[in-house]
Protein backbone atom coordinates (compact mmCIF):
# COMPACT_ATOMS: atom_id res chain seq x y z
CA UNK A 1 -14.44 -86.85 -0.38
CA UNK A 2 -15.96 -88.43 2.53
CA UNK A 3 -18.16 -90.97 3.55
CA UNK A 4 -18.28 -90.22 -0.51
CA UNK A 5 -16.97 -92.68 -3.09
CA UNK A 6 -13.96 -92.99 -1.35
CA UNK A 7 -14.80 -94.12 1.90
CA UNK A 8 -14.26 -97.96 2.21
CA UNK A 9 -15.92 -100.54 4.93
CA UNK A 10 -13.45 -102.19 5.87
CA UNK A 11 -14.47 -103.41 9.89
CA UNK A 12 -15.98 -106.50 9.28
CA UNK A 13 -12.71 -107.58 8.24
CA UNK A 14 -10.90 -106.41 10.80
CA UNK A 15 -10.81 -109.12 13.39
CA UNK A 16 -9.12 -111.14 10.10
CA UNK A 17 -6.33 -109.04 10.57
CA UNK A 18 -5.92 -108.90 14.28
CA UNK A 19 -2.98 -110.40 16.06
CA UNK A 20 -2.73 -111.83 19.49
CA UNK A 21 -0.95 -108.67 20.25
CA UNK A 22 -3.04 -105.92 19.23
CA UNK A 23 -6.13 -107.37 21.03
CA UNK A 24 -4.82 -105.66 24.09
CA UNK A 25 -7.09 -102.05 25.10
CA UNK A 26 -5.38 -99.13 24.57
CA UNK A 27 -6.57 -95.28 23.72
CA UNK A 28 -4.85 -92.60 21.79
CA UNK A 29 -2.77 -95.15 19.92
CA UNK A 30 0.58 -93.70 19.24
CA UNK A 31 0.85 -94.98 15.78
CA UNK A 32 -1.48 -96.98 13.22
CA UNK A 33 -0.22 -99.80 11.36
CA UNK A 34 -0.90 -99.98 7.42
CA UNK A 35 -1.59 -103.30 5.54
CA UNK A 36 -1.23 -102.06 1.98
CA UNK A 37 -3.40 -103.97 -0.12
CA UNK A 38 -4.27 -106.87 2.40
CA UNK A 39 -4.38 -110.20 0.38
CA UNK A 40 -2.09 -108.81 -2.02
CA UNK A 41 1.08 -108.23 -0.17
CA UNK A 42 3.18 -110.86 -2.80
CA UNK A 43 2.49 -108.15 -5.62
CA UNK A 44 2.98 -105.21 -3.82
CA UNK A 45 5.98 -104.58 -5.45
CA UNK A 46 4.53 -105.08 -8.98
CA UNK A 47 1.50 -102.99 -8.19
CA UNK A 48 3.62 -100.03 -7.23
CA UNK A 49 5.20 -99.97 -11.03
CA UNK A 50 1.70 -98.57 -12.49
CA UNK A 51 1.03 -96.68 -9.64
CA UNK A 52 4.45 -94.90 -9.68
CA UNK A 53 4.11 -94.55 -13.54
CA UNK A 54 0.39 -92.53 -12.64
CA UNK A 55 2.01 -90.69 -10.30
CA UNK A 56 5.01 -89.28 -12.30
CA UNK A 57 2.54 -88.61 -15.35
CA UNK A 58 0.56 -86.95 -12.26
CA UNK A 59 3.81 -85.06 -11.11
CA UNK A 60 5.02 -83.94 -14.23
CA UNK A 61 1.85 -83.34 -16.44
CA UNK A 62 0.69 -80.68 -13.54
CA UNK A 63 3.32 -78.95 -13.26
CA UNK A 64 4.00 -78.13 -17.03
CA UNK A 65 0.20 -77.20 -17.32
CA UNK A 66 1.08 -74.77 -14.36
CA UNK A 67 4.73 -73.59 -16.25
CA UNK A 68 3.27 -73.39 -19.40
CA UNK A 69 0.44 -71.12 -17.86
CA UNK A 70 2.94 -68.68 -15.82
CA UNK A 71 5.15 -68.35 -19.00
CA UNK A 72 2.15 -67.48 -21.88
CA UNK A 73 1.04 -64.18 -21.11
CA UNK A 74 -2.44 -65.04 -23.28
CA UNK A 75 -3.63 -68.07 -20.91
CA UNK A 76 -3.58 -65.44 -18.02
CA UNK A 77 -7.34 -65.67 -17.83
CA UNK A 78 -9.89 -67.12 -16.00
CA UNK A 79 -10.13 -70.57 -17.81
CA UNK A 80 -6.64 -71.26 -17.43
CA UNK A 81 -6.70 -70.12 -13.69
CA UNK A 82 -9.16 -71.99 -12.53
CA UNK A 83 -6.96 -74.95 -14.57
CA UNK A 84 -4.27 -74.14 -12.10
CA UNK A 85 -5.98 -74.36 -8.94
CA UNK A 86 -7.05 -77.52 -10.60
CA UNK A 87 -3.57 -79.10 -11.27
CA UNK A 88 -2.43 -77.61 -7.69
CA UNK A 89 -5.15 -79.68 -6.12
CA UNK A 90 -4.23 -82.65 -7.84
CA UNK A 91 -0.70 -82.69 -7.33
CA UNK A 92 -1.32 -82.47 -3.67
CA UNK A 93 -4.15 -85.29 -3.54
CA UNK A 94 -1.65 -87.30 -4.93
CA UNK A 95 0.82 -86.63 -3.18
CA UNK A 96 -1.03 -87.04 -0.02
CA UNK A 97 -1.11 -90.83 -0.30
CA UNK A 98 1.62 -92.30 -3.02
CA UNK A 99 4.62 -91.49 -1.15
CA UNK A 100 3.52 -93.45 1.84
CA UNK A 101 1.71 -96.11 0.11
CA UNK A 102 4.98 -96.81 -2.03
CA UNK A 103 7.55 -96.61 1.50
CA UNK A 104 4.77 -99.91 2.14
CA UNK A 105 4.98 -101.49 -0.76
CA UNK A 106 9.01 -101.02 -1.27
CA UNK A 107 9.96 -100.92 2.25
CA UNK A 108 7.17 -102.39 4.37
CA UNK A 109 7.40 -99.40 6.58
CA UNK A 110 3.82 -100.00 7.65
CA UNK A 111 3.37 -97.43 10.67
CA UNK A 112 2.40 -94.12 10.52
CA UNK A 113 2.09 -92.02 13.25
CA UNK A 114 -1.50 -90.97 14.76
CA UNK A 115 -1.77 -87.32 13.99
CA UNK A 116 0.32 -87.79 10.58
CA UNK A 117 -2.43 -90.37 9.90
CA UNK A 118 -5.44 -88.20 11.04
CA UNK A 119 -3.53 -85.16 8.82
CA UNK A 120 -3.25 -87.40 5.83
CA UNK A 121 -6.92 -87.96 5.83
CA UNK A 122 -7.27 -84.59 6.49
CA UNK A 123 -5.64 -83.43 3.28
CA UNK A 124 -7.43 -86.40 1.12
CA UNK A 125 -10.49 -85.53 1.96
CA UNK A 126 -10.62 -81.82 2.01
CA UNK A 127 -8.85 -81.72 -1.74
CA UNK A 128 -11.14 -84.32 -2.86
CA UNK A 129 -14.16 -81.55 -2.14
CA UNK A 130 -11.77 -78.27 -3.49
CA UNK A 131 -11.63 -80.63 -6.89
CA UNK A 132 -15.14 -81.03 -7.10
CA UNK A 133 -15.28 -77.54 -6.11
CA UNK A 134 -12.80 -76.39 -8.84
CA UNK A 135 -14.59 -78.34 -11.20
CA UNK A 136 -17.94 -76.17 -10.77
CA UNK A 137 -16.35 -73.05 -10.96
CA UNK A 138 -14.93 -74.55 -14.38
CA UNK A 139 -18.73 -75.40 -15.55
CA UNK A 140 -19.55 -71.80 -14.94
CA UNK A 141 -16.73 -70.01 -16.40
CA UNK A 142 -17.53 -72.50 -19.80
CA UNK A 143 -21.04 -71.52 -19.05
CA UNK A 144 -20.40 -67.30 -19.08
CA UNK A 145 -17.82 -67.54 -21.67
CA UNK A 146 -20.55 -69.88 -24.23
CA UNK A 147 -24.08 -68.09 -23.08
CA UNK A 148 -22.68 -64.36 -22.01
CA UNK A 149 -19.92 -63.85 -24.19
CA UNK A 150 -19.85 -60.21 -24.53
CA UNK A 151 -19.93 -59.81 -20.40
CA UNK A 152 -17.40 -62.42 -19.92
CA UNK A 153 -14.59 -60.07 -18.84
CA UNK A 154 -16.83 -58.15 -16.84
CA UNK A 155 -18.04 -60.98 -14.67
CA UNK A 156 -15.41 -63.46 -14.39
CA UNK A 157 -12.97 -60.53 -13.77
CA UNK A 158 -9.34 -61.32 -11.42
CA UNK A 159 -10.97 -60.05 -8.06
CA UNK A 160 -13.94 -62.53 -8.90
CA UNK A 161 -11.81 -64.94 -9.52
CA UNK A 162 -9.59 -64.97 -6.24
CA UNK A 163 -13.00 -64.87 -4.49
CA UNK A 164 -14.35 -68.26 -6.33
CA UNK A 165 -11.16 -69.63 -5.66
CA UNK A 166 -10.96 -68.76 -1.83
CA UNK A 167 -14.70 -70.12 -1.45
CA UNK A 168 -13.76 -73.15 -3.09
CA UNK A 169 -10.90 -73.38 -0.40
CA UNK A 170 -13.00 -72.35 2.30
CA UNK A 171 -15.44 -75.16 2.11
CA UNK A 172 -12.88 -78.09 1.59
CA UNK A 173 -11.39 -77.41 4.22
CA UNK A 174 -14.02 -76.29 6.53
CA UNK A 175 -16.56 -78.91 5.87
CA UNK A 176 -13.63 -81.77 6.54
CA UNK A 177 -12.68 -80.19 10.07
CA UNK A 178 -15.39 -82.28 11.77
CA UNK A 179 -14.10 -85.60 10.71
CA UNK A 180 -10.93 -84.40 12.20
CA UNK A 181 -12.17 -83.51 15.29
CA UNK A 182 -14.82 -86.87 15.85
CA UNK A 183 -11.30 -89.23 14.66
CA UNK A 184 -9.30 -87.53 16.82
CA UNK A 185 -11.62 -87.52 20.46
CA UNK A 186 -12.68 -91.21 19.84
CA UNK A 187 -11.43 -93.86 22.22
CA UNK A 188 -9.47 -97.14 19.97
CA UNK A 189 -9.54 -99.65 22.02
CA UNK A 190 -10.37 -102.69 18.85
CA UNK A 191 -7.16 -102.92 16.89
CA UNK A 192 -4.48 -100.64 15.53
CA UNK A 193 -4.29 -102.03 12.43
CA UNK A 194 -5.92 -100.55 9.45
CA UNK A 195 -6.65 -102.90 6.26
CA UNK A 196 -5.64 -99.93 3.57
CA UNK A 197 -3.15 -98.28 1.77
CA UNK A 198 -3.68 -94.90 3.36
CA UNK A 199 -5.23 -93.61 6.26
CA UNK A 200 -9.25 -93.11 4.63
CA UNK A 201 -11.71 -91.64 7.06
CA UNK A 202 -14.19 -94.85 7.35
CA UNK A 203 -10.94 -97.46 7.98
CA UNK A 204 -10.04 -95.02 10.74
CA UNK A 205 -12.94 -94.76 12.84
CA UNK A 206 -13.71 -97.98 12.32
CA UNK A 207 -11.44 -98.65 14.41
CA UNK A 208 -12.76 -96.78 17.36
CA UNK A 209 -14.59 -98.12 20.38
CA UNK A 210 -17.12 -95.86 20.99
CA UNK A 211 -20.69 -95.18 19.31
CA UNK A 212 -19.21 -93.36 15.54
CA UNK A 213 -22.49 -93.18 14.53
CA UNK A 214 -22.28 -88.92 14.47
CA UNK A 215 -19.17 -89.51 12.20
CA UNK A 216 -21.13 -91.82 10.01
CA UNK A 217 -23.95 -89.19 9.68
CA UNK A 218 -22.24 -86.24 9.00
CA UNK A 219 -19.92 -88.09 6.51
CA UNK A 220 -23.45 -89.07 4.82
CA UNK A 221 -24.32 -85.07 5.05
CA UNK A 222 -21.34 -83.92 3.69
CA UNK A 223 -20.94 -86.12 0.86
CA UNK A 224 -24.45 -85.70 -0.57
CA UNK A 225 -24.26 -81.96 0.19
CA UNK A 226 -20.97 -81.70 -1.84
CA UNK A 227 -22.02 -84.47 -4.87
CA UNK A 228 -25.59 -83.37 -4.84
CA UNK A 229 -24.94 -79.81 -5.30
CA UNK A 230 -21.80 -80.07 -6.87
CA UNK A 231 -23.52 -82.30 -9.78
CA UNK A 232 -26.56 -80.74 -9.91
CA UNK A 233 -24.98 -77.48 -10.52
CA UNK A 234 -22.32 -78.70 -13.26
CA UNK A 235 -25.82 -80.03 -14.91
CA UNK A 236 -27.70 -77.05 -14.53
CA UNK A 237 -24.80 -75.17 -16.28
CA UNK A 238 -24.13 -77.96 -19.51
CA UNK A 239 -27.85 -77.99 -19.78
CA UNK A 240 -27.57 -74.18 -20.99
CA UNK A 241 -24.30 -74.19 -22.05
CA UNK A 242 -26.63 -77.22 -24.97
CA UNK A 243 -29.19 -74.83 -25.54
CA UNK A 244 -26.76 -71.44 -26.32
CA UNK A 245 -24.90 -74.32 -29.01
CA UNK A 246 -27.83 -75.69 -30.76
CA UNK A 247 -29.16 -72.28 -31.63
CA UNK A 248 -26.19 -71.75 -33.44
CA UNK A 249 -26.77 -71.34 -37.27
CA UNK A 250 -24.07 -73.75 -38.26
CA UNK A 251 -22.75 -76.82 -37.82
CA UNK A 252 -19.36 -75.94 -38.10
CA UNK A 253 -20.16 -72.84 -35.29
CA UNK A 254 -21.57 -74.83 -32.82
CA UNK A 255 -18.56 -77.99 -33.38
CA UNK A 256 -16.40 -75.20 -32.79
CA UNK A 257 -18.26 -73.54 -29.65
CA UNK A 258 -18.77 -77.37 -28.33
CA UNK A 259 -14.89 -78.15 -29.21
CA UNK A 260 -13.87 -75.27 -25.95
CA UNK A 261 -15.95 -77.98 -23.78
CA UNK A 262 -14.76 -80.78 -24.45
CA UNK A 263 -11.76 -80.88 -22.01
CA UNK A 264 -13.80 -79.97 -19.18
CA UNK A 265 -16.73 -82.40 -19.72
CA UNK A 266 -13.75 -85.07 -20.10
CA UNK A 267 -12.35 -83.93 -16.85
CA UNK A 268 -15.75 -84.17 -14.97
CA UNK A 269 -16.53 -88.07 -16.29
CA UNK A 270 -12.94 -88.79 -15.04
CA UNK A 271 -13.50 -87.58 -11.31
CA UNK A 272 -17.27 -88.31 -11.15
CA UNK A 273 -17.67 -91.78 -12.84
CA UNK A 274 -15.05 -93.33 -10.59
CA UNK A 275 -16.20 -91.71 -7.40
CA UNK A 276 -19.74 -92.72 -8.65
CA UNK A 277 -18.14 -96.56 -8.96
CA UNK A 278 -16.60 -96.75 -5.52
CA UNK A 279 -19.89 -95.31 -3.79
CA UNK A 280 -21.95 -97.84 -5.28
CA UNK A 281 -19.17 -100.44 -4.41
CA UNK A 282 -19.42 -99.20 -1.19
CA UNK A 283 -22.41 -99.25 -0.58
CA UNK A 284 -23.79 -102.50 -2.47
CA UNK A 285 -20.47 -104.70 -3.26
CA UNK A 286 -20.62 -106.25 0.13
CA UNK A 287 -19.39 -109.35 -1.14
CA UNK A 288 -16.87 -107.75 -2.96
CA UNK A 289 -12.84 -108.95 -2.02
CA UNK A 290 -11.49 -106.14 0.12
CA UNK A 291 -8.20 -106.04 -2.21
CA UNK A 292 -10.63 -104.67 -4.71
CA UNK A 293 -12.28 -101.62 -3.07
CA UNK A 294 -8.71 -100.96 -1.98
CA UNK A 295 -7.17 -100.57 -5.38
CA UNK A 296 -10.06 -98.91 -6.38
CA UNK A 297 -9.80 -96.40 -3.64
CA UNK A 298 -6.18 -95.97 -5.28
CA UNK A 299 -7.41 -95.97 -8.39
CA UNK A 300 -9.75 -93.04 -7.66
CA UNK A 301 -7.19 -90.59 -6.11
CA UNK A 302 -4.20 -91.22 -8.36
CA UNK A 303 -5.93 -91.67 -12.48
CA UNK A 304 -7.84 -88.25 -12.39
CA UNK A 305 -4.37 -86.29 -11.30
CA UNK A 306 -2.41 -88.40 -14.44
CA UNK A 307 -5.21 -87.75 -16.81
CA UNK A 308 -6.13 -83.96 -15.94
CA UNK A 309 -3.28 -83.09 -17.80
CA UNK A 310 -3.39 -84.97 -20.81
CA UNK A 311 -6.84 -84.32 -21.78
CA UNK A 312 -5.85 -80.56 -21.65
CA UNK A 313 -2.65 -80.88 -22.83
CA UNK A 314 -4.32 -82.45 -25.87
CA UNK A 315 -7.42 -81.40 -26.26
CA UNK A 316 -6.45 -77.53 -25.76
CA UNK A 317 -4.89 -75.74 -28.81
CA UNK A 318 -2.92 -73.10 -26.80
CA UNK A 319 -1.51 -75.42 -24.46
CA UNK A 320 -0.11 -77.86 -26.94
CA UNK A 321 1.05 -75.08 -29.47
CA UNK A 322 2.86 -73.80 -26.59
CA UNK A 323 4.37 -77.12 -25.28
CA UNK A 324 5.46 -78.04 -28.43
CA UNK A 325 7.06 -74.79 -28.77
């Protein structure tokens, strides 16, 4: 999301992984060049089996929450459509980087072309924020459905929900448009080479020879605007979503009422705590190989998608009754 957790310095390596021949100027590079996991290129091939196995879990995990949905007239509600947009958004944030990052690690087919690399950070990015996005309007429907029970079809009704859905939309892929714009008027004149797996916003303009420091800023903006209020929101919500199940008179009545959480508060700690890692990597882990923040970067974009899933493939009655149907 960003100059958010997944954002990756990666220049002061840079002149590592310069050749004689890309030290030559040049602007509006016609393609970039894509290292993989630099200092891991001898396992590339065994580091695609796991991510391949995440990303077919990914693939078809999402898609049979979105078939079983369509097919069981009950789960046509607002919980279950806000689980959609959910496994939509993951399956293309995954899809967004595996495919290219395994043609690298099978194939070495290291270039990508400019735009397709400024449209593939496009698409990371923006769906990073619509998931955090998608998560929030999951805190509040748990939060109307758990403290305003009786007005729960009134408020979260369809219209309501196409409108939460749209906003959610809206701002992922409004509040990314600026990256897009800085990456793409930037003179690169360093190196065409990027040290990554995929084409992630920092590595890019990195590479540019001009002052970036506007990019840097807003990417700062943005990411605290999104995880601040994003966060403090989803806390707000649990925080009374806590205080409607304690005041229920039994134990067995507020397990119960807690149970209907559980998926979603399993879902947040998978997309937050990792993102939450790879800032403070980031940020701090200076020192840190550059293989590392690299995998985790993978890491970050491709578990969440496999897991989704699971946990509510598991942890939700309906959906497993009806999968195992």
């Amino acid at each position: 999301m960003q100059e958010t957790p997944l954002c990756l310095s990666v220049g002061h390596l840079l002149p590592f992984y310069m050749s004689d021949s890309n030290k030559t100027d040049f602007t509006n590079p016609s393609t970039f060049i894509l290292l993989g996991i630099p200092g891991l290129e001898a396992a590339h091939v065994w580091i695609s089996i796991p991510f391949s196995a995440m990303y077919s879990i990914a693939v078809l995990g999402n898609f049979t929450i979105l078939f079983i949905v369509n097919m069981e007239p009950s789960l046509h509600v607002p919980m279950y459509y806000f689980l959609c947009m959910l496994a939509v958004t993951d399956l293309i944030l995954s899809t967004s980087i595996l495919p290219k990052t395994l043609s690298i690690f099978w194939f070495n087919s290291r270039e990508i072309d400019f735009s397709a690399c400024l449209t593939q950070m496009y698409f990371i990015h923006s769906f990073s924020v619509m998931e955090s996005g998608i998560l929030v309007a999951m805190a509040l429907d748990r939060y109307v459905a758990i403290c305003h029970p009786l007005r729960y079809s009134t408020i979260l009704t369809n219209p309501v929900v196409a409108k939460i859905g749209l906003a959610v939309v809206l701002r992922g892929s409004m509040l990314v448009l600026p990256h897009l714009f800085l990456a793409r008027r930037w003179p690169y004149c360093r190196t065409n080479i990027i040290p990554h797996s995929y084409c992630e916003h920092i590595a890019v303009v990195k590479l540019a020879c001009d002052d970036t420091r506007v990019s840097s800023y807003y990417g700062l903006f943005a990411a605290f605007l999104v995880t601040g209020v994003d966060v403090s929101f989803i806390a707000v919500s649990y925080t009374q979503i806590l205080r409607a199940i304690f005041s229920l008179p039994t134990k067995d009545a507020q397990l119960k009422t807690f149970w209907t959480c559980s998926s979603h508060l399993c879902v947040i700690l998978t997309f937050y705590i990792p993102a939450l890692f790879s800032f403070i990597m980031h940020r701090f882990g200076h020192n840190v190989a550059l293989h590392f923040h690299v995998l985790l970067a993978n890491v970050y974009l491709l578990v969440p998608p496999g897991l989704n899933p699971i946990i509510y493939g598991v942890r939700t009655k309906q959906i497993l009754d009806r999968l195992l149907r």
